[in-house]
N, C-alpha and C. Protein backbone atom coordinates (compact mmCIF):
# COMPACT_ATOMS: atom_id res chain seq x y z
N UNK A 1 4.87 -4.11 22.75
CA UNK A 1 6.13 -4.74 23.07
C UNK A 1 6.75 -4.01 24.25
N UNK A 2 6.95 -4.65 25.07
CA UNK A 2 7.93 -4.18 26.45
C UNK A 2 9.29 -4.55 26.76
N UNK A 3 10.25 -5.39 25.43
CA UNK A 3 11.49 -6.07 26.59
C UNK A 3 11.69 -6.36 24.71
N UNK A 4 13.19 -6.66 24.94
CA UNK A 4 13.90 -7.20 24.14
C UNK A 4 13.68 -8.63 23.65
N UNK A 5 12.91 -9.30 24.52
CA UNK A 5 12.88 -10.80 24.46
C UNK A 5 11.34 -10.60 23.00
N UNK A 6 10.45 -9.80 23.39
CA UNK A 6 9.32 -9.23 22.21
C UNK A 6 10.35 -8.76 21.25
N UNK A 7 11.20 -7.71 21.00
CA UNK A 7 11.85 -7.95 19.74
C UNK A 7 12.72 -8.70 19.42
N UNK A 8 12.57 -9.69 19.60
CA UNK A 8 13.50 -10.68 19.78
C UNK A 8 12.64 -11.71 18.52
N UNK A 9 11.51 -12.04 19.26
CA UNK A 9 10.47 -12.88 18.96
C UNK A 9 9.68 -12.36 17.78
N UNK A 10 9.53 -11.07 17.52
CA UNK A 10 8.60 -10.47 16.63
C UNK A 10 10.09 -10.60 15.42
N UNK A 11 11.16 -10.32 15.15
CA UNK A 11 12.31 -10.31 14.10
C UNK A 11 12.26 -11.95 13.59
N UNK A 12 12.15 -12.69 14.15
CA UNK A 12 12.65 -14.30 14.54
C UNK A 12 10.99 -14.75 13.59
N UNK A 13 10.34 -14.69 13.74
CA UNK A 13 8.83 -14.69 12.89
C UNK A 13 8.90 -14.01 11.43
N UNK A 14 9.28 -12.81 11.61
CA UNK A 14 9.12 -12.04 10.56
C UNK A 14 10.69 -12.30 9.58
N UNK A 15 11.58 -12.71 9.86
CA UNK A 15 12.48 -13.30 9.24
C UNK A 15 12.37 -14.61 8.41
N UNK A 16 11.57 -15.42 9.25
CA UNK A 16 11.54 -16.51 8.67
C UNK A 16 10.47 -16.36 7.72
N UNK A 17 10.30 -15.38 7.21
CA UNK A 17 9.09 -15.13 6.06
C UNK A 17 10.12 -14.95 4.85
N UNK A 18 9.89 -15.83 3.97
CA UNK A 18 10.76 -16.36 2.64
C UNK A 18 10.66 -14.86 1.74
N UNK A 19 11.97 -14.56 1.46
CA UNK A 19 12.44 -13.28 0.62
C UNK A 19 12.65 -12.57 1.91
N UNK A 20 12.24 -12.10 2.59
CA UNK A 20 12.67 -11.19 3.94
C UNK A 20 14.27 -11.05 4.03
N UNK A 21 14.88 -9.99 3.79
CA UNK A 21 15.96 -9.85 4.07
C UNK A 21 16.65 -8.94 5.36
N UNK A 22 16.27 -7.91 5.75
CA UNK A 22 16.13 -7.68 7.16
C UNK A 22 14.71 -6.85 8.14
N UNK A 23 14.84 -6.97 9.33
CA UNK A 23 13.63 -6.50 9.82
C UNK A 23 14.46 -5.75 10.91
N UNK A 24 13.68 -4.20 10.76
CA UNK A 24 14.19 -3.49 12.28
C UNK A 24 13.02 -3.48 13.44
N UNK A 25 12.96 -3.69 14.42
CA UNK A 25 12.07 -3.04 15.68
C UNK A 25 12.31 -2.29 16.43
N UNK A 26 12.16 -1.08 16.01
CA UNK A 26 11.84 -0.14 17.22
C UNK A 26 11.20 -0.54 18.51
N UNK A 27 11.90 -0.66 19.85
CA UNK A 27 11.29 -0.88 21.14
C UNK A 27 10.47 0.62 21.26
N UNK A 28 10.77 1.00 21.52
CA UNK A 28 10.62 2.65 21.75
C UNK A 28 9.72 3.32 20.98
N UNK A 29 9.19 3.02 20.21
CA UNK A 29 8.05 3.74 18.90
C UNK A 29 7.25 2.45 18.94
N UNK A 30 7.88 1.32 19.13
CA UNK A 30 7.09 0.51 18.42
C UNK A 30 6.76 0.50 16.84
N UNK A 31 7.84 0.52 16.50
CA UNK A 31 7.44 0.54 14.74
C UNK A 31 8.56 -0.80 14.47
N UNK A 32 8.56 -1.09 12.96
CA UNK A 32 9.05 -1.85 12.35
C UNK A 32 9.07 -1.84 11.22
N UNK A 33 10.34 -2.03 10.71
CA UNK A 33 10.56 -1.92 9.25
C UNK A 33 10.66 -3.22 8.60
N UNK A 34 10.27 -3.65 7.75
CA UNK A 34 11.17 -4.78 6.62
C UNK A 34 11.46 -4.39 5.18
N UNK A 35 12.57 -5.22 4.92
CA UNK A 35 13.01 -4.92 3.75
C UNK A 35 12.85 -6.87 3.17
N UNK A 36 13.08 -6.83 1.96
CA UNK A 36 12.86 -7.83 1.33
C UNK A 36 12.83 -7.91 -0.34
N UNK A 37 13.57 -8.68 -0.97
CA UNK A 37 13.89 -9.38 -1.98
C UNK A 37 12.66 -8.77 -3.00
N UNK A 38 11.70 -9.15 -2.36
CA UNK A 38 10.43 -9.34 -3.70
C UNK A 38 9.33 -8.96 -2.08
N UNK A 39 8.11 -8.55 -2.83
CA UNK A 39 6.83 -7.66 -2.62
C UNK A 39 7.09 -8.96 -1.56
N UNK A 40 6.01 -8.75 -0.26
CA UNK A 40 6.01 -9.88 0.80
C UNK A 40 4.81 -9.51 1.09
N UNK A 41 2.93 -9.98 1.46
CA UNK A 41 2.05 -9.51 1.34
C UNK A 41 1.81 -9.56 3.01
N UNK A 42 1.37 -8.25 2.91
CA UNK A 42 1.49 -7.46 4.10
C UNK A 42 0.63 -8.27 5.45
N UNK A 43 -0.55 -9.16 4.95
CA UNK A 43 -1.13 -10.49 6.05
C UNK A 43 -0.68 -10.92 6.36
N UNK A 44 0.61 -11.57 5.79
CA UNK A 44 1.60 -12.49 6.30
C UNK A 44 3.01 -11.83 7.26
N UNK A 45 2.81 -10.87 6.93
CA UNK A 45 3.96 -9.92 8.31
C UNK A 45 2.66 -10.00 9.24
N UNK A 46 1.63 -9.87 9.14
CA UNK A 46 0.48 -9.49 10.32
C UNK A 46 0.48 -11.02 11.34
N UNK A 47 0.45 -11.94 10.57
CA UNK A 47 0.42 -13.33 10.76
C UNK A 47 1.79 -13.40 11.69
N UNK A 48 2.69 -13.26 11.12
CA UNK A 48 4.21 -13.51 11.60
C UNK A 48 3.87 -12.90 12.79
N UNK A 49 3.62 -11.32 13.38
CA UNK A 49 3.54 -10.75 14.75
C UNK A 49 2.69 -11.48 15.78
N UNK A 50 1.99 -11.79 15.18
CA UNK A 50 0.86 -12.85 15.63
C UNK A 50 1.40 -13.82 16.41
N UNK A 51 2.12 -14.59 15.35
CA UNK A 51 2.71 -15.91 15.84
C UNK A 51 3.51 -15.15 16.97
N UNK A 52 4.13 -14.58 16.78
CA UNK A 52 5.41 -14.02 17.61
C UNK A 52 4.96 -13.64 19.41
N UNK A 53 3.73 -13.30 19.33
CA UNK A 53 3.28 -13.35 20.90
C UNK A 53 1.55 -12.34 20.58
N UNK A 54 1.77 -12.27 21.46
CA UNK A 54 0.10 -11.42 21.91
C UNK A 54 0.29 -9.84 21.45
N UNK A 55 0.73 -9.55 20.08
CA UNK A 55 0.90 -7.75 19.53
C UNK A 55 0.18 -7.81 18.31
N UNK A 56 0.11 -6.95 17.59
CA UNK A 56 -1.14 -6.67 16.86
C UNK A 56 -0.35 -5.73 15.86
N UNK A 57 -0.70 -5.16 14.88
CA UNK A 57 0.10 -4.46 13.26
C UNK A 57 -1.00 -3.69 13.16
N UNK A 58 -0.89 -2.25 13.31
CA UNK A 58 -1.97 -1.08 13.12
C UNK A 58 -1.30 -0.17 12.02
């Protein structure tokens, strides 16, 4: 991720993942947190970044 408009796009994906209650992105580390309601299986955050542009979940 390089620009705000990538965390922009990577939150906006990973939000709309049902129970998700908030998501942080670190520009700067590149990390990311979520929090959420109930267990959320971890493919489907992988999926969500995915959708979100050309980044990858290591």
């Amino acid at each position: 991720m390089t620009c705000s408009h990538c965390v922009n796009a990577v939150t906006e994906e990973i939000s709309a993942i049902p129970g998700v209650t908030d998501v942080q992105v670190d520009l700067e580390s590149g990390s990311l947190k979520v929090a959420s309601e109930a267990p959320v299986d971890f493919d489907r955050i992988v999926e969500a970044v995915a959708e979100a542009g050309d980044y990858t979940v290591s």
